[in-house]
Protein backbone atom coordinates (compact mmCIF):
# COMPACT_ATOMS: atom_id res chain seq x y z
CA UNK A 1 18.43 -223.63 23.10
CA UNK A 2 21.01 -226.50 23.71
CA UNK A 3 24.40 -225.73 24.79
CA UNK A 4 26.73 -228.12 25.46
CA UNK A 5 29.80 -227.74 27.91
CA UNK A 6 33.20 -227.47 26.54
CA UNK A 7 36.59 -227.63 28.18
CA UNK A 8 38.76 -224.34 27.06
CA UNK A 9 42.30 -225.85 26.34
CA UNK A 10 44.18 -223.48 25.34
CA UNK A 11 43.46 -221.63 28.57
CA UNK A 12 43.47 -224.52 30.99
CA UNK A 13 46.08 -225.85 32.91
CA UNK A 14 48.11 -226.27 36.43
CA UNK A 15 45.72 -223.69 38.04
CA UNK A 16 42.32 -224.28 37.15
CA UNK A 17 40.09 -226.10 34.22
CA UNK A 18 38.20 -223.18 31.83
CA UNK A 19 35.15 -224.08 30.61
CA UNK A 20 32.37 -222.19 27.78
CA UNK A 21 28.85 -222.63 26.43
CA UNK A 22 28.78 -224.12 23.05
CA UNK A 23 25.38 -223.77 21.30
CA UNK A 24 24.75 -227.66 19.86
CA UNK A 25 24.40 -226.18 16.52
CA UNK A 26 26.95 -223.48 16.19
CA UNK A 27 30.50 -223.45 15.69
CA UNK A 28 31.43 -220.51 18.28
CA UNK A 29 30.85 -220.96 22.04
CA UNK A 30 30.03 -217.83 23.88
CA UNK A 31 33.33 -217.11 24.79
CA UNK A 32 34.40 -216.97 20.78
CA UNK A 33 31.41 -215.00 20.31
CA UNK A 34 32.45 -212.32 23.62
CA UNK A 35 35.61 -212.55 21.61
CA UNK A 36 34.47 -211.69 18.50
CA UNK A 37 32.15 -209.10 19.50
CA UNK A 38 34.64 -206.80 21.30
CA UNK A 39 37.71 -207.15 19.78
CA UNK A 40 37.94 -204.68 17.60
CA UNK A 41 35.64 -201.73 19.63
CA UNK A 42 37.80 -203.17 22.90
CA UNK A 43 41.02 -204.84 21.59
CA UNK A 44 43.15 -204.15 24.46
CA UNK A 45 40.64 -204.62 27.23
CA UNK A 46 39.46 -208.18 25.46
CA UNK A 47 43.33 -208.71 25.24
CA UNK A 48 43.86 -208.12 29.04
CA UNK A 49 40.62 -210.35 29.91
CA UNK A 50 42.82 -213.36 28.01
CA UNK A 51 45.63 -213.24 29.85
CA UNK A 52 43.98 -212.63 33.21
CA UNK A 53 42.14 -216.15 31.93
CA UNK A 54 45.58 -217.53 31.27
CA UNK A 55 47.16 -216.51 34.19
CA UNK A 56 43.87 -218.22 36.02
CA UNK A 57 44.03 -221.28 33.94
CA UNK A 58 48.09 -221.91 33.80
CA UNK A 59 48.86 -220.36 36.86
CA UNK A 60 47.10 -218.81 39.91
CA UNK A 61 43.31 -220.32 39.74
CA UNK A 62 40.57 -218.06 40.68
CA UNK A 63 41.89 -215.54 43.17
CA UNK A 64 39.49 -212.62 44.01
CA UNK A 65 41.57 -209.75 42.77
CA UNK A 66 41.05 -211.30 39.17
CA UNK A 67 36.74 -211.41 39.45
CA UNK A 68 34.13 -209.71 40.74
CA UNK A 69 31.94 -212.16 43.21
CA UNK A 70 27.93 -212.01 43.67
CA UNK A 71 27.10 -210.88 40.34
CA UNK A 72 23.98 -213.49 40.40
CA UNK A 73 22.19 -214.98 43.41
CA UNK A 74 23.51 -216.22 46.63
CA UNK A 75 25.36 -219.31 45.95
CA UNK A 76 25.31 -219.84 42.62
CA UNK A 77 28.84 -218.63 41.87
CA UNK A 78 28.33 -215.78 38.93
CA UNK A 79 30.87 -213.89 38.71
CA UNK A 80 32.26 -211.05 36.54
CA UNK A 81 35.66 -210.86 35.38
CA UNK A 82 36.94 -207.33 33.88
CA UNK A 83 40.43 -206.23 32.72
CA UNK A 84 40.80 -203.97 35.89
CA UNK A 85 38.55 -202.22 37.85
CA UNK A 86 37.61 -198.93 35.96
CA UNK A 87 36.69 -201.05 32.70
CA UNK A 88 33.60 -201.40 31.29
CA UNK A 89 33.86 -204.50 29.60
CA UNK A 90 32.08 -207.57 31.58
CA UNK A 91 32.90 -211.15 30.58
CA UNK A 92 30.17 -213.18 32.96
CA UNK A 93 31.33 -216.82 34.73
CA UNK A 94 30.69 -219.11 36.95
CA UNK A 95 33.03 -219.87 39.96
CA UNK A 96 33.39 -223.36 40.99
CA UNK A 97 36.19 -222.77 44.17
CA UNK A 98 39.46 -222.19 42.78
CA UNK A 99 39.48 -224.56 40.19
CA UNK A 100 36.75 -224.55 38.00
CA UNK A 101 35.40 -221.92 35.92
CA UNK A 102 33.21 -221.95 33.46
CA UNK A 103 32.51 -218.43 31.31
CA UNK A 104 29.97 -217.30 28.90
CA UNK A 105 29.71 -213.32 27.36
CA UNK A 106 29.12 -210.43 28.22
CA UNK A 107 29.76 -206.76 27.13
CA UNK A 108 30.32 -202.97 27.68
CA UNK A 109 28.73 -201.69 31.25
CA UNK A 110 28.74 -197.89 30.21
CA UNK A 111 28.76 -196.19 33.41
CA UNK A 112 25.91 -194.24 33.53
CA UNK A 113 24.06 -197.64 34.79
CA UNK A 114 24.44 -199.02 38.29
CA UNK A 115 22.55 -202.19 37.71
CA UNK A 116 23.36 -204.94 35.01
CA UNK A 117 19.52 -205.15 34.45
CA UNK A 118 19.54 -201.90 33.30
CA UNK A 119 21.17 -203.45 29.89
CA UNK A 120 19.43 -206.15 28.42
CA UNK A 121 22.65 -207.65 26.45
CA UNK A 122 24.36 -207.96 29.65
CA UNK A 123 21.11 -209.03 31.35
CA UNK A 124 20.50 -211.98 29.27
CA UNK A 125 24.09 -213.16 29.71
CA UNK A 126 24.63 -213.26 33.13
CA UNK A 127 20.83 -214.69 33.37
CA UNK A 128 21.69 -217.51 31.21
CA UNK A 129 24.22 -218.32 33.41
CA UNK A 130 22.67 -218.08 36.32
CA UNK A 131 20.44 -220.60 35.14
CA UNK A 132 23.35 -222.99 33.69
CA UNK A 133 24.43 -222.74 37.66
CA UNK A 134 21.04 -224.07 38.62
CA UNK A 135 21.09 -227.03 36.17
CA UNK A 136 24.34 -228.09 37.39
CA UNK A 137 23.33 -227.70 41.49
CA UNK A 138 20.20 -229.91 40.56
CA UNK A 139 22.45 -232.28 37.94
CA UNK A 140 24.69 -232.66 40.76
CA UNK A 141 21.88 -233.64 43.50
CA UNK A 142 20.48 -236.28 40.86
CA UNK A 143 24.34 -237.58 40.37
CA UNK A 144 23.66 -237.05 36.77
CA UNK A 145 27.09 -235.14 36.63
CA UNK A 146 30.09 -234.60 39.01
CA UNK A 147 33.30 -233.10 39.63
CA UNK A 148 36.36 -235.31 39.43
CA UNK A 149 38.66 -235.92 42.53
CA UNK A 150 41.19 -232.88 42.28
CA UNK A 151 38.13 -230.64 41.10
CA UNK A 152 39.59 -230.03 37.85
CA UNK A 153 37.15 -231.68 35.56
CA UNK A 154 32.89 -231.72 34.98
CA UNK A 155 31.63 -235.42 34.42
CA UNK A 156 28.42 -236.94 32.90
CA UNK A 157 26.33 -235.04 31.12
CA UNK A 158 27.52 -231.70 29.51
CA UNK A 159 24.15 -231.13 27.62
CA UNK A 160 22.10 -228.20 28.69
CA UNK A 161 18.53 -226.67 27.43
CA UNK A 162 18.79 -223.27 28.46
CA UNK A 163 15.63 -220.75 27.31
């Protein structure tokens, strides 16, 4: 499927640039679809994951109290951001130092699993991400896209095929 890369507005600013998944033919990225899928089940935790993302975006950038770190491979920056610590909802990223971050979905972590393969909705999220993180490492060696000077911005091509 083909995804492009889209810049969050709304919840950008001073702090850090937010980024989401569009699919090419679909109106909602994946964070309006995270959004629309746990609102009303999880209204207040999918209202506390917003303004953690505001407070990253307008204020603070990506400190470690507001994400979870190593949630894919070594290096590739997946990360899980959660309203606090004993929630179960997972919204799945990808860190890019303190200024970028770019998230996707996620979902509920009940927490009678340990692992996030255990659930193949939250699988398949952070998977597809972890492979977005791979495209842009190798994009990045080819010079096919970049970050800007002040690492706020992604440049070139925002057009991934992700399976």
């Amino acid at each position: 499927m083909e995804y492009e890369l889209v810049k969050i507005e709304n919840l950008s600013g001073k702090g850090a640039s937010i980024y989401t998944l569009r699919p090419i033919d679909e109106e909602n990225s994946l964070f309006d679809n995270f959004v629309l899928n746990n609102k009303t089940k999880y209204k207040e935790e999918v209202q506390d994951i917003y303004k953690r993302l505001k407070l990253i975006g307008q204020q603070f950038g990506l400190r470690e109290q507001f994400i979870k770190i190593n949630e894919g491979l070594p290096g590739d920056g997946v990360i899980a951001l959660y309203d606090d610590p004993e929630s179960n909802l997972r919204l799945y990223g990808i860190q890019y130092g303190k200024t970028l971050l770019i998230i996707g979905d996620g979902g509920f972590k009940p927490k009678s699993i340990s692992r996030l393969q255990d659930d193949p909705k939250l699988k398949k999220e952070n998977f597809l991400l972890r492979n977005l993180s791979a495209q842009i490492t190798q994009r990045m060696r080819d010079k096919e896209i970049e970050i800007n000077d002040d690492f706020t911005e992604f440049l070139g091509d925002n057009i991934f095929t992700i399976e």
